[in-house]
N, C-alpha and C. Protein backbone atom coordinates (compact mmCIF):
# COMPACT_ATOMS: atom_id res chain seq x y z
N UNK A 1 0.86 -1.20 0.00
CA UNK A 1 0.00 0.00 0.00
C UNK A 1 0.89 1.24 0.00
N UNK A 2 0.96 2.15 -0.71
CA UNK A 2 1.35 3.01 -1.10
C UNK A 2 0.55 4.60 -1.11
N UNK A 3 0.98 5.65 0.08
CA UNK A 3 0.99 6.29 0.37
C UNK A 3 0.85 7.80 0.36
N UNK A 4 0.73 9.17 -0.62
CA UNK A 4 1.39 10.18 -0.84
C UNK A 4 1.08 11.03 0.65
N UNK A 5 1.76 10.31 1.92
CA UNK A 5 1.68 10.91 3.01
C UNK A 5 2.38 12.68 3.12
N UNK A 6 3.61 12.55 2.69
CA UNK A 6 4.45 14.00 2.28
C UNK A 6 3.11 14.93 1.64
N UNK A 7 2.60 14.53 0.84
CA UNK A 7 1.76 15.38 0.01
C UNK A 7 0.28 15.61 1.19
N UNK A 8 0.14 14.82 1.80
CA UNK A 8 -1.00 14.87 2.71
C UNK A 8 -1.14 15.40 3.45
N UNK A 9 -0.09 15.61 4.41
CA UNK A 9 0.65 16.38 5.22
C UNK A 9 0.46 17.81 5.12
N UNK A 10 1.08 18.37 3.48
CA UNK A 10 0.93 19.62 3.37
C UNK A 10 -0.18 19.76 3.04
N UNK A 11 -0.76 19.52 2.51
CA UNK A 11 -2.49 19.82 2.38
C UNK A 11 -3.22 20.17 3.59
N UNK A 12 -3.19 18.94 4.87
CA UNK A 12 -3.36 18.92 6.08
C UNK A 12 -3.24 20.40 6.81
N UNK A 13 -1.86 20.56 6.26
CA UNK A 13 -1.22 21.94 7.74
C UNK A 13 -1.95 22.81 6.54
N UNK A 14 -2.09 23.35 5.61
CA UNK A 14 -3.07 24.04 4.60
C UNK A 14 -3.92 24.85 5.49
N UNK A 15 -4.91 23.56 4.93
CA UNK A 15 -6.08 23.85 5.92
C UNK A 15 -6.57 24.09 7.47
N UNK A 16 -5.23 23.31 8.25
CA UNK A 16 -4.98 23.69 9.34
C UNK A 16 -4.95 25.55 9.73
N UNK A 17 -3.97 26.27 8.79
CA UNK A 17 -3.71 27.54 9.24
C UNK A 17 -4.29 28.36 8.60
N UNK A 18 -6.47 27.58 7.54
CA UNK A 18 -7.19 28.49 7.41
C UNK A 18 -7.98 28.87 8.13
N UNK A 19 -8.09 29.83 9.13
CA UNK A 19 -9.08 30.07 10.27
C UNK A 19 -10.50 29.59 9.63
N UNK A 20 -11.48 28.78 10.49
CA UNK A 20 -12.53 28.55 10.41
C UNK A 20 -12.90 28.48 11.58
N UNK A 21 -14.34 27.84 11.96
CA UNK A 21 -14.98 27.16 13.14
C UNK A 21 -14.44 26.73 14.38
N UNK A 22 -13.39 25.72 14.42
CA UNK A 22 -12.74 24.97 14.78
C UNK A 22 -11.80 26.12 15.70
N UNK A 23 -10.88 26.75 14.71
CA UNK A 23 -10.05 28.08 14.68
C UNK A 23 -10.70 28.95 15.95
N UNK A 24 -11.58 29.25 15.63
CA UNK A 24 -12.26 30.32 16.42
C UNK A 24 -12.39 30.04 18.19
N UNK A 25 -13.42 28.52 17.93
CA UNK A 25 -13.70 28.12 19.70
C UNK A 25 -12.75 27.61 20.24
N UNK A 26 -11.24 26.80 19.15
CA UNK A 26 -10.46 26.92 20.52
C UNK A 26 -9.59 27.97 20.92
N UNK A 27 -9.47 28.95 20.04
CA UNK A 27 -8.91 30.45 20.20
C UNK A 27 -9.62 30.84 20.87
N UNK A 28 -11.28 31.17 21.61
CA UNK A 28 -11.73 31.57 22.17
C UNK A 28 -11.66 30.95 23.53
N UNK A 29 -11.71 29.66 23.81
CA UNK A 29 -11.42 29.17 24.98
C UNK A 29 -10.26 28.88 25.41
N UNK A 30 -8.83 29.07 24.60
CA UNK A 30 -7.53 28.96 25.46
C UNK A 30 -7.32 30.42 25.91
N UNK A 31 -7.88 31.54 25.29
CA UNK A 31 -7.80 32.89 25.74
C UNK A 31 -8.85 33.05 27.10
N UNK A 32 -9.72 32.69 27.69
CA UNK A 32 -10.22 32.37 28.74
C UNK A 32 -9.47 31.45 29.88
N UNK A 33 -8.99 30.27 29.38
CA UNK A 33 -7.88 29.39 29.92
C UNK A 33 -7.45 28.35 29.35
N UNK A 34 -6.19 27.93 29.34
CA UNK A 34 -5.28 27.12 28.98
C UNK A 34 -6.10 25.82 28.88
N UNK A 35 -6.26 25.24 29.73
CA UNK A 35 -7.27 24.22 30.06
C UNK A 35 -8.22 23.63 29.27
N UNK A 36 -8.84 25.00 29.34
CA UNK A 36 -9.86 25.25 27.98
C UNK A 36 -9.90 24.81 26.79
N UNK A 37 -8.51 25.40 26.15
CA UNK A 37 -8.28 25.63 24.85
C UNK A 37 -8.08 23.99 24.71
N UNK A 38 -7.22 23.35 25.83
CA UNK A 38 -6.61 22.24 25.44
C UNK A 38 -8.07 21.01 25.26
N UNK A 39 -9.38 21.82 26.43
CA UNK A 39 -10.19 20.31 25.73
C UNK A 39 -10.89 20.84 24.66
N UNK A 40 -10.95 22.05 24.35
CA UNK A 40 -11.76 22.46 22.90
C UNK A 40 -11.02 21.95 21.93
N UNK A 41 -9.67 22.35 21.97
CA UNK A 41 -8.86 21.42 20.94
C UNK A 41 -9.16 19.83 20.66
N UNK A 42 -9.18 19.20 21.85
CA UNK A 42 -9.45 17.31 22.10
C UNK A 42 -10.19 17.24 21.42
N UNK A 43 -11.47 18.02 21.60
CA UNK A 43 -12.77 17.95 20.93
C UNK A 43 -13.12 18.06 19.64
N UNK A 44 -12.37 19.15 19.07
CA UNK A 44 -12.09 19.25 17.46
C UNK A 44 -11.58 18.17 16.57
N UNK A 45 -10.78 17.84 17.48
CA UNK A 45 -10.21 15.94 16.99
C UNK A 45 -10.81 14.34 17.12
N UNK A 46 -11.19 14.83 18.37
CA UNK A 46 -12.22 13.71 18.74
C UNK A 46 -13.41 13.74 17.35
N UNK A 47 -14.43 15.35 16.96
CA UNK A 47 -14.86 14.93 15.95
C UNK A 47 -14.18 14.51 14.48
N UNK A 48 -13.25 15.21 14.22
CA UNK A 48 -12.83 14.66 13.40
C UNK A 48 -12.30 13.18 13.28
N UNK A 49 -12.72 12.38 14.57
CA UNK A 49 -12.40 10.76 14.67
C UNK A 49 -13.57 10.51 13.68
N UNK A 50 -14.55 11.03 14.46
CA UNK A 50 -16.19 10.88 14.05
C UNK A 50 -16.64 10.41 12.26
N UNK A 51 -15.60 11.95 11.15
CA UNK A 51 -15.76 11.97 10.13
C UNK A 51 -14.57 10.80 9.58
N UNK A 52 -14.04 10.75 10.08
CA UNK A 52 -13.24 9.74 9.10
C UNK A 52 -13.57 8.50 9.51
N UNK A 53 -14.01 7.63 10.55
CA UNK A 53 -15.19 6.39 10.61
C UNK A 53 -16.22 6.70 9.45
N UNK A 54 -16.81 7.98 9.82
CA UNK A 54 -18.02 7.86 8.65
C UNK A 54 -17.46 7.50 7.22
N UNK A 55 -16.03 7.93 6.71
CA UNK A 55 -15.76 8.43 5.62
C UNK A 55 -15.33 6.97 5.57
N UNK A 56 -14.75 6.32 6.44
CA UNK A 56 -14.30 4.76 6.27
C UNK A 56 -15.34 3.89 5.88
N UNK A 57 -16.31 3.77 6.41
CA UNK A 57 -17.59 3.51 6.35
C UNK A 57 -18.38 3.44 5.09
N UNK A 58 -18.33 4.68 4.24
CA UNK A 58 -18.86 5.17 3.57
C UNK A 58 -20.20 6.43 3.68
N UNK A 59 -20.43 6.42 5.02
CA UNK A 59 -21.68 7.50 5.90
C UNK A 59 -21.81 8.50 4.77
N UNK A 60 -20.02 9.47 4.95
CA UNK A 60 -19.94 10.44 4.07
C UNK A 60 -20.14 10.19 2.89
N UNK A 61 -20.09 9.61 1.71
CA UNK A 61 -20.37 9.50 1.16
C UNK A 61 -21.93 9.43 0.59
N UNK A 62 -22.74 8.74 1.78
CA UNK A 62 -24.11 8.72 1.05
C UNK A 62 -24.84 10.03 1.34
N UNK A 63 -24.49 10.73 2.81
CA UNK A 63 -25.03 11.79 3.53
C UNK A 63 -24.48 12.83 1.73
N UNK A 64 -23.19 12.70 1.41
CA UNK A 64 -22.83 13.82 0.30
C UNK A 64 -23.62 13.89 -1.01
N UNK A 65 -24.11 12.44 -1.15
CA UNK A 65 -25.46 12.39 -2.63
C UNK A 65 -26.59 12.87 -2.10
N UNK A 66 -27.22 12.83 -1.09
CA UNK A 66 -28.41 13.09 -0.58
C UNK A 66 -28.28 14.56 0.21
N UNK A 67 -29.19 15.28 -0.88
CA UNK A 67 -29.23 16.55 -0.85
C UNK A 67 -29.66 16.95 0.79
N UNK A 68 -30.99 16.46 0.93
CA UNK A 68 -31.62 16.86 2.29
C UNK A 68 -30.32 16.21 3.44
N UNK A 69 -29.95 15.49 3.15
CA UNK A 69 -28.64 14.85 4.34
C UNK A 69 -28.09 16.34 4.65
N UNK A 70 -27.48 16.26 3.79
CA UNK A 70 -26.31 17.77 3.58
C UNK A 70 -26.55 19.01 3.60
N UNK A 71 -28.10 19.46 3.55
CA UNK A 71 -28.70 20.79 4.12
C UNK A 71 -28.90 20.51 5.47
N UNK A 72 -29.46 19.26 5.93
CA UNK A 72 -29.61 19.56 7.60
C UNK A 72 -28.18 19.41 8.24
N UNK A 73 -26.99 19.03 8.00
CA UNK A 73 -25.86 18.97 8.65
C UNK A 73 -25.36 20.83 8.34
N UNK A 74 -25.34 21.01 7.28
CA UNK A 74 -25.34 22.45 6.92
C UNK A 74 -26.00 23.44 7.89
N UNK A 75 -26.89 23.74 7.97
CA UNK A 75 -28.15 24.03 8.40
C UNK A 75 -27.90 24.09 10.33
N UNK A 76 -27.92 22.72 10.85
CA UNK A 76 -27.41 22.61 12.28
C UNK A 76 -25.65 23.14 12.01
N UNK A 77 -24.98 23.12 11.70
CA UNK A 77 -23.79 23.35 11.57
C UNK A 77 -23.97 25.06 11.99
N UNK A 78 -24.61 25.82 11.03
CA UNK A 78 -24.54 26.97 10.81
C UNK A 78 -25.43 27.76 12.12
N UNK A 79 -26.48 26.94 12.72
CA UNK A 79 -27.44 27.43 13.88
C UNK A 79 -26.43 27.49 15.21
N UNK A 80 -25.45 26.30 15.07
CA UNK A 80 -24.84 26.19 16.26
C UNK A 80 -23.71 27.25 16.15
N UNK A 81 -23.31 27.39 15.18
CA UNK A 81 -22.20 28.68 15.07
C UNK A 81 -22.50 29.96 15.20
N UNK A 82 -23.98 29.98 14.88
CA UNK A 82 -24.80 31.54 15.33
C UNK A 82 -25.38 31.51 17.01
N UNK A 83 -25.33 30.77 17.20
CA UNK A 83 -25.54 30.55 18.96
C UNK A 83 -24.50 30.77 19.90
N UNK A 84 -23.84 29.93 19.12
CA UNK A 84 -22.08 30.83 19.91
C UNK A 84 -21.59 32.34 19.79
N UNK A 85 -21.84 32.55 18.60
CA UNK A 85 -21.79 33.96 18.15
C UNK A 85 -22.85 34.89 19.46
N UNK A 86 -24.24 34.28 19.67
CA UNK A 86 -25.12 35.46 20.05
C UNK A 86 -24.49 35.27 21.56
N UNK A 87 -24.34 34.05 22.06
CA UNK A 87 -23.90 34.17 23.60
C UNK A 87 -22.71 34.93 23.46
N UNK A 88 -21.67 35.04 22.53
CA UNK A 88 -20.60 35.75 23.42
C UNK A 88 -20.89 37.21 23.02
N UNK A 89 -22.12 37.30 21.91
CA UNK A 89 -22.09 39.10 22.34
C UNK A 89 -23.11 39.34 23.26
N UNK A 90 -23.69 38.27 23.95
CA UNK A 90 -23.79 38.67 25.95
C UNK A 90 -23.26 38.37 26.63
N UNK A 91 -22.18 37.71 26.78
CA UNK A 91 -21.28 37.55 27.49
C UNK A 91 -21.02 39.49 27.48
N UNK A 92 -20.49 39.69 26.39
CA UNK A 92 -19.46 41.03 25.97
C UNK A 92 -20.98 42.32 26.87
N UNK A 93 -21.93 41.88 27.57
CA UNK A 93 -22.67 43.06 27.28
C UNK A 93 -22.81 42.70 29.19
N UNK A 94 -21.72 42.10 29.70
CA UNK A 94 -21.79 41.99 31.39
C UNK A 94 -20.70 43.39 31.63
N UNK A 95 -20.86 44.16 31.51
CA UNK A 95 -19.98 45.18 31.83
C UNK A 95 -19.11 44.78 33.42
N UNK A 96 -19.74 44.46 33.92
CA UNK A 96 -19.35 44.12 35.71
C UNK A 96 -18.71 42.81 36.36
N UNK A 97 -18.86 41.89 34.76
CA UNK A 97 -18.48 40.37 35.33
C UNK A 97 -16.39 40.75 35.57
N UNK A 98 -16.51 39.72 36.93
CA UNK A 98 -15.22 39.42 37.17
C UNK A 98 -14.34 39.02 36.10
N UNK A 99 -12.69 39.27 36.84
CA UNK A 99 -11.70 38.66 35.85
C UNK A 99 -11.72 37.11 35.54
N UNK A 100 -11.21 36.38 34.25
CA UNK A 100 -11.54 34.88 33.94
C UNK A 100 -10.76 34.44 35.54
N UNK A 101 -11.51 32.91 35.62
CA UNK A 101 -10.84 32.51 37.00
C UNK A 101 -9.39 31.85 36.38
N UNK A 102 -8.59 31.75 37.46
CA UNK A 102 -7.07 31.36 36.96
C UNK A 102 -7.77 29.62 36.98
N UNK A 103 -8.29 29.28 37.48
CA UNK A 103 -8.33 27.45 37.56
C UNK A 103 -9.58 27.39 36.68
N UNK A 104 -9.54 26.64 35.73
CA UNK A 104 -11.35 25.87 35.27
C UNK A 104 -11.56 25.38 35.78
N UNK A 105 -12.80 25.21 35.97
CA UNK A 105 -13.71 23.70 37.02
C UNK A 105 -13.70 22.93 35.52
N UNK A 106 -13.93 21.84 36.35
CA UNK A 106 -14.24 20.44 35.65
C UNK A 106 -15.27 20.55 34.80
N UNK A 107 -16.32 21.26 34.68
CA UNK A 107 -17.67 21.77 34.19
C UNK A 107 -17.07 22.48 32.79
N UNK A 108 -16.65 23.69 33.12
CA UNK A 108 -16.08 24.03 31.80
C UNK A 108 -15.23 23.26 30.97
N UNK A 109 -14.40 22.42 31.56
CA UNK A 109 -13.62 21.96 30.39
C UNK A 109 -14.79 20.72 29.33
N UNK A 110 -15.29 20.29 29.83
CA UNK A 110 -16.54 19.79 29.52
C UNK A 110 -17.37 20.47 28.84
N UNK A 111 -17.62 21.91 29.12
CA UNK A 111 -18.34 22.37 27.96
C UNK A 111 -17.44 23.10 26.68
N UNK A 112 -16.13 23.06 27.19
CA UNK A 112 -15.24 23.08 26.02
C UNK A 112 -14.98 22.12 25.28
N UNK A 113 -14.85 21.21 25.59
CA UNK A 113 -14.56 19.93 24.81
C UNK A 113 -15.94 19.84 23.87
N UNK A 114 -17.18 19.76 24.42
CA UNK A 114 -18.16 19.65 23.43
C UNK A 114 -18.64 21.02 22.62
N UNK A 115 -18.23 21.79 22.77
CA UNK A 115 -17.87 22.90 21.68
C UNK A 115 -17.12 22.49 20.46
N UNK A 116 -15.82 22.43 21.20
CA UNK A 116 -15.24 22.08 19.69
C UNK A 116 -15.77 20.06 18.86
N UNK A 117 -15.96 19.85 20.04
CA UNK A 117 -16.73 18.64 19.00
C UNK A 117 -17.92 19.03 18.10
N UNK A 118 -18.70 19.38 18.69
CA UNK A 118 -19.58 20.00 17.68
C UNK A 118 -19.73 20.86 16.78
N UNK A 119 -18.48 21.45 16.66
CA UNK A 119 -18.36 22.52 15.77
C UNK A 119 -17.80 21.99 14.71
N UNK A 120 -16.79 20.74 15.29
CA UNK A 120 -16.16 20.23 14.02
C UNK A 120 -17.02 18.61 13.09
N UNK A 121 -18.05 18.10 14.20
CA UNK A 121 -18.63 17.40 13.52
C UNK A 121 -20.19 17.86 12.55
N UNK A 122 -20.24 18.95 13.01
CA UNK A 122 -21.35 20.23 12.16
C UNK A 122 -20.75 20.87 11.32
N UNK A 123 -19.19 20.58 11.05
CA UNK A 123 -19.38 21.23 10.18
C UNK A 123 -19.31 20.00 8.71
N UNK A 124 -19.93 20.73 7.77
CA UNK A 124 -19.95 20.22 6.21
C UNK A 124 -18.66 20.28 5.58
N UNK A 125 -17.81 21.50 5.93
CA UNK A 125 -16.75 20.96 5.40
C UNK A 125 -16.20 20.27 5.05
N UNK A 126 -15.64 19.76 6.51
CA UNK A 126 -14.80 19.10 7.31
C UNK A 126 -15.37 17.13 6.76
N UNK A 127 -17.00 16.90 6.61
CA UNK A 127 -17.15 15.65 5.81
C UNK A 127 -16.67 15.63 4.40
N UNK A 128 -16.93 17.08 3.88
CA UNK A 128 -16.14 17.20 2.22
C UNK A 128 -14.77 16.75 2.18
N UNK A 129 -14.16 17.47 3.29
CA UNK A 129 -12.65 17.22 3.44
C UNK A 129 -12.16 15.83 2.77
N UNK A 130 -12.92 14.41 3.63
CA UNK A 130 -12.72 13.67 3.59
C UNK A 130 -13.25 13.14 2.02
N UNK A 131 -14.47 13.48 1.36
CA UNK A 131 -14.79 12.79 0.03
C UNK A 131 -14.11 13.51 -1.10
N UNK A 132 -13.30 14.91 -1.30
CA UNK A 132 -12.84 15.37 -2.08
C UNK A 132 -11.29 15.74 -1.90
N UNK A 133 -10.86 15.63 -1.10
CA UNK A 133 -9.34 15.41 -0.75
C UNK A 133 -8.81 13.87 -0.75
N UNK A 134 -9.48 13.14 0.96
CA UNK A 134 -8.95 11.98 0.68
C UNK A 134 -8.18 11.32 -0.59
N UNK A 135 -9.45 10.94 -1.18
CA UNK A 135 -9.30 10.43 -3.11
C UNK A 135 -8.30 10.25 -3.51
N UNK A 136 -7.66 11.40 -3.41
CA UNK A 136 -6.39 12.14 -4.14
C UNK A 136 -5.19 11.14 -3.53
N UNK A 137 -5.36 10.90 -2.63
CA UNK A 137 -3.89 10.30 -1.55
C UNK A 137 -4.09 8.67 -1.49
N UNK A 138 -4.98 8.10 -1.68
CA UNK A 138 -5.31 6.19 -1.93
C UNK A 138 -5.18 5.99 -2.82
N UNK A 139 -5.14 4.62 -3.22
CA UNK A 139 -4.51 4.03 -4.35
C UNK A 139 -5.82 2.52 -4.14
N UNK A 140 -6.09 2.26 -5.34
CA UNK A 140 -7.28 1.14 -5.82
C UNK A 140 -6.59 -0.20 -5.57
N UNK A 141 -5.08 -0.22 -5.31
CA UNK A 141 -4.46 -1.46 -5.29
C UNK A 141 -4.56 -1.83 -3.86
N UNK A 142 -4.87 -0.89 -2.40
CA UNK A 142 -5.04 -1.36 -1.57
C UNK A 142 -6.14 -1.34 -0.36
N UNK A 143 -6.66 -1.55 0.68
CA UNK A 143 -7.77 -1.38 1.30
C UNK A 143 -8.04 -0.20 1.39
N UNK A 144 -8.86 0.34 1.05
CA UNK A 144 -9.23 1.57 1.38
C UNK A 144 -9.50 2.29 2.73
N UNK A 145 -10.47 1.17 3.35
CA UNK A 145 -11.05 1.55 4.11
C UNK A 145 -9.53 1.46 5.39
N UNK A 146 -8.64 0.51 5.33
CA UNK A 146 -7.48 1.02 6.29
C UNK A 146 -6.79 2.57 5.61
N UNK A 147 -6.41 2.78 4.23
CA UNK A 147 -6.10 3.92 3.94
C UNK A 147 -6.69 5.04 4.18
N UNK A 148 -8.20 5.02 4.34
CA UNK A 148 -8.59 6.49 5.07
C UNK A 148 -8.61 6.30 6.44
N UNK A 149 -8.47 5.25 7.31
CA UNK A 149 -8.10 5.21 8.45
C UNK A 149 -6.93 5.62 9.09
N UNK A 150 -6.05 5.36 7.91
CA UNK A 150 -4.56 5.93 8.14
C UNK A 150 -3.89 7.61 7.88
N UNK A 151 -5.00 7.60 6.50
CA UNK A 151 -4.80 9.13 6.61
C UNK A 151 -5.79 10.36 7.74
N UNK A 152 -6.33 9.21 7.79
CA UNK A 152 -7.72 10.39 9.18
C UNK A 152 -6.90 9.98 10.38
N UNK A 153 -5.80 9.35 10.68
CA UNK A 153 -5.58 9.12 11.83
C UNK A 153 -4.36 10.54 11.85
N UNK A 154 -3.67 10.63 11.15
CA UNK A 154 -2.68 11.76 10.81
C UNK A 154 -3.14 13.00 10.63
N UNK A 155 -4.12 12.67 10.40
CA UNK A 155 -5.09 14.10 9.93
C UNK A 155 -5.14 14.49 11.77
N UNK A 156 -5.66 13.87 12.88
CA UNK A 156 -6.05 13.94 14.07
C UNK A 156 -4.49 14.34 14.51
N UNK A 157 -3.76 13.57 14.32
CA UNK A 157 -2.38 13.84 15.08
C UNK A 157 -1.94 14.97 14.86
N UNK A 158 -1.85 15.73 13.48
CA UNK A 158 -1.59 16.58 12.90
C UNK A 158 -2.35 18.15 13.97
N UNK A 159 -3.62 17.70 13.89
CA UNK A 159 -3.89 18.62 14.62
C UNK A 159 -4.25 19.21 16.14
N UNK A 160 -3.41 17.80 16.47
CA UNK A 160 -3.51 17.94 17.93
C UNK A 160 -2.18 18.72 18.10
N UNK A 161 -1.27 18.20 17.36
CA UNK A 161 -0.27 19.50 17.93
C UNK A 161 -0.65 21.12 17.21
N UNK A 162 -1.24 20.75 16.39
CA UNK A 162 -1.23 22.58 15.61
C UNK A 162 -2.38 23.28 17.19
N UNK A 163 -3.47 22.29 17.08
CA UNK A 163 -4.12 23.05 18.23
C UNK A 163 -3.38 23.66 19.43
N UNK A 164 -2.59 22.33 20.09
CA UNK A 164 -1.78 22.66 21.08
C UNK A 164 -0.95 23.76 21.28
N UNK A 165 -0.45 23.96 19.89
CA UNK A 165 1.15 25.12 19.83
C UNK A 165 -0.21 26.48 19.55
N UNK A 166 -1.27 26.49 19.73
CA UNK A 166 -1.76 27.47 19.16
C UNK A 166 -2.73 27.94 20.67
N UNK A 167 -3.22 26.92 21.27
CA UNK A 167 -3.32 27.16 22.51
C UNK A 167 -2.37 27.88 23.89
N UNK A 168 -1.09 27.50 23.26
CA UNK A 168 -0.04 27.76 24.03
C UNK A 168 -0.01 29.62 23.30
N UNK A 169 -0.09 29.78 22.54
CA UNK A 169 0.33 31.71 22.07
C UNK A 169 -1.00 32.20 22.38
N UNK A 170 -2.25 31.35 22.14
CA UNK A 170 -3.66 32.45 22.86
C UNK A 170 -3.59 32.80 24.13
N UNK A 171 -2.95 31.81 25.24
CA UNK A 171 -3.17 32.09 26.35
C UNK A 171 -2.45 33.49 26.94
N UNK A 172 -1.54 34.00 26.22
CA UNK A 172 -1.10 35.14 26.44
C UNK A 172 -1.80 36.39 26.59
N UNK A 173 -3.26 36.33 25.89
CA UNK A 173 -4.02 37.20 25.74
C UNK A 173 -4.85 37.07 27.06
N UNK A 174 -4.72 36.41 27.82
CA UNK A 174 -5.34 36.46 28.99
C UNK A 174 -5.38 37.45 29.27
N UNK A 175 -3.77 38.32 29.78
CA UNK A 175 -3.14 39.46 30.36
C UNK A 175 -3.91 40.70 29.91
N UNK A 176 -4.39 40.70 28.58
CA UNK A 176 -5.08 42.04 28.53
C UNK A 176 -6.63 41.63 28.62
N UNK A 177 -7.47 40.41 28.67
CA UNK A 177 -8.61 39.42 28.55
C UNK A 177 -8.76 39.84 30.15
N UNK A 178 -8.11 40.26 31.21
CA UNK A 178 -8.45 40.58 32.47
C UNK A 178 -9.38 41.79 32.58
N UNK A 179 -9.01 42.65 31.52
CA UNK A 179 -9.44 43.89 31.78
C UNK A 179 -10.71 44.10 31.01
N UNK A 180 -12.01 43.98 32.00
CA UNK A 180 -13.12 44.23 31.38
C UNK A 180 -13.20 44.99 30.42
N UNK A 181 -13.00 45.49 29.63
CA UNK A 181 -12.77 46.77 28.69
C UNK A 181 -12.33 45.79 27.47
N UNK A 182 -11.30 45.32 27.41
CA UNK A 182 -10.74 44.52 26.64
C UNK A 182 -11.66 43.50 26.16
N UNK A 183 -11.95 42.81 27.15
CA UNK A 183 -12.71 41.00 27.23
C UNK A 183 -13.75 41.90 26.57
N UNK A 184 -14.61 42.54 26.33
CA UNK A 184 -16.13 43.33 26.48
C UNK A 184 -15.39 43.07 24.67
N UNK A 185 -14.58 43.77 24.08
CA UNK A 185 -13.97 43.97 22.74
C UNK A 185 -13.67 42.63 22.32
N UNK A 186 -13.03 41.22 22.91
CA UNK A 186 -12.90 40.37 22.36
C UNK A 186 -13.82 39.42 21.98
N UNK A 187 -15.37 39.66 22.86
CA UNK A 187 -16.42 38.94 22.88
C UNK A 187 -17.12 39.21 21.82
N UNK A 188 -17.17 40.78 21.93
CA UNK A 188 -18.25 40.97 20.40
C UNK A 188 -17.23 40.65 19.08
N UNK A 189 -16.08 40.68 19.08
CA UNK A 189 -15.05 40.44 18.12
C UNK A 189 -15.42 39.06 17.45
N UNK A 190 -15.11 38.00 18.58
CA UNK A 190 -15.18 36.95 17.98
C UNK A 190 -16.78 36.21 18.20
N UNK A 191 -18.06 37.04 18.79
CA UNK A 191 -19.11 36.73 18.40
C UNK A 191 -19.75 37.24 17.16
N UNK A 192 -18.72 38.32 16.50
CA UNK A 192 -19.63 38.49 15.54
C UNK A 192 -18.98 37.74 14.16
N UNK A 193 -17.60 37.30 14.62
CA UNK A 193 -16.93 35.86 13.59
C UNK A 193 -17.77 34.82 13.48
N UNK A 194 -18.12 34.19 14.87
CA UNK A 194 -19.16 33.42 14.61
C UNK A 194 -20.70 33.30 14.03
N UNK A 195 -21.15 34.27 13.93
CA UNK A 195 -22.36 34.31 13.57
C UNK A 195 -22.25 34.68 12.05
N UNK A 196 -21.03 35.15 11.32
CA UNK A 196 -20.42 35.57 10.46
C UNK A 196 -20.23 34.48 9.84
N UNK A 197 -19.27 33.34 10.34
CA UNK A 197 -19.06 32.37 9.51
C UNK A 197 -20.91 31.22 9.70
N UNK A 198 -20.70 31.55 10.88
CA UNK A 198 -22.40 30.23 10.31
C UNK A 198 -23.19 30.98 9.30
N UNK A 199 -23.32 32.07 9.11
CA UNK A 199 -24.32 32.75 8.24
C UNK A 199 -23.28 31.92 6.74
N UNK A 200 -22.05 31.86 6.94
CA UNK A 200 -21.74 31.75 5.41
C UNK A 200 -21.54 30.54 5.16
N UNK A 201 -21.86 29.64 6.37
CA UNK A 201 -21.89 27.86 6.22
C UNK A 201 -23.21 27.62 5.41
N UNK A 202 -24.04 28.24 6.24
CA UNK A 202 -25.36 28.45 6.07
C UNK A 202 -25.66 28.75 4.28
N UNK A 203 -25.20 29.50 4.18
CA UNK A 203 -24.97 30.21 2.29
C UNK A 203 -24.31 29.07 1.46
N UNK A 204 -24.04 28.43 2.13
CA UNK A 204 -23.41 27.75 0.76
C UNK A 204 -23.95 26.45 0.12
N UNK A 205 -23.78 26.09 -1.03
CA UNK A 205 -24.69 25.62 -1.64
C UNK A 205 -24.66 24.42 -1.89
């Protein structure tokens, strides 16, 4: 079985360093806390376990012929990204709330982790990823279904460290994220990204 892993790779980190969905909630929760970022990140990967079973499977594939499949994943994809969007421009409208706490509870990292799972298994992309990229990198001479296992498994590894090294430079923003004034500016910032990009998940066709 034969491979174009080198070539996969760069495709991979590609798309890795195009801000989307994914991009956003764990940038938004390692800038709140470290902690954070690190299970929003888990979570982004964990779904992406999700799509490449399906894509092994074939899921993706049938959900991608069937129109109504692929508007309601669209559709929820894009509602849940405008929900995040509207909470953090109330979050941004607590003029009085305290500084982030230095420790997460166990609670939040939990609702971080299923953030970024759901952001990354809502999104439509991210199943395209797998039926119009994959392709390109397997070969008909050997199992397939281990070859997208192998490349979705790299795909996950891949971005557990990009998340990680990227969690590690948000958290810096804490330091000015203390100062109500600031946090009030980063909330509507990146709530109105979110509601921004689901509106344009939402748009597409």
């Amino acid at each position: 079985m034969s491979i174009d892993l080198a070539g996969f790779l760069g495709v991979v980190l590609l798309a890795y360093l195009v801000p989307g969905p994914d991009f956003l909630v764990v940038l938004r929760a390692a800038a709140r806390d470290a902690s954070l970022g690190r299970a929003a990140a888990l979570g982004t990967q964990a779904g992406l376990c999700v799509h490449t079973c399906a894509a092994a499977l074939g899921l993706s594939a049938i959900a991608a012929r069937s129109a109504l499949a692929f508007t309601v994943i669209k559709l929820a994809g894009a509602a849940y990204l405008i929900w995040l969007g509207v909470r953090a421009l109330r979050d941004a409208r607590k003029d009085d709330a305290p500084a982030p706490r230095r420790t997460a509870p166990a609670g939040g990292r939990r609702n971080s982790f299923t953030q970024g799972f759901l952001s990354n298994v809502l999104n439509p992309k991210a199943a395209l990823f797998f039926l119009s990229v994959l392709p390109q990198f397997v070969h008909q001479d050997g199992s397939l279904t281990r070859q997208i296992l192998l490349l979705g498994a790299v795909d996950v590894l891949v971005g557990v460290v990009f998340w990680l090294s990227l969690v590690r430079v948000a958290v810096r923003l804490r330091t000015a994220l203390d100062r109500p004034a600031w946090r009030r500016r980063w909330e509507r910032a990146t709530g109105g990204l979110f509601i921004a990009v689901g509106v344009g998940v939402a748009a597409v066709d």
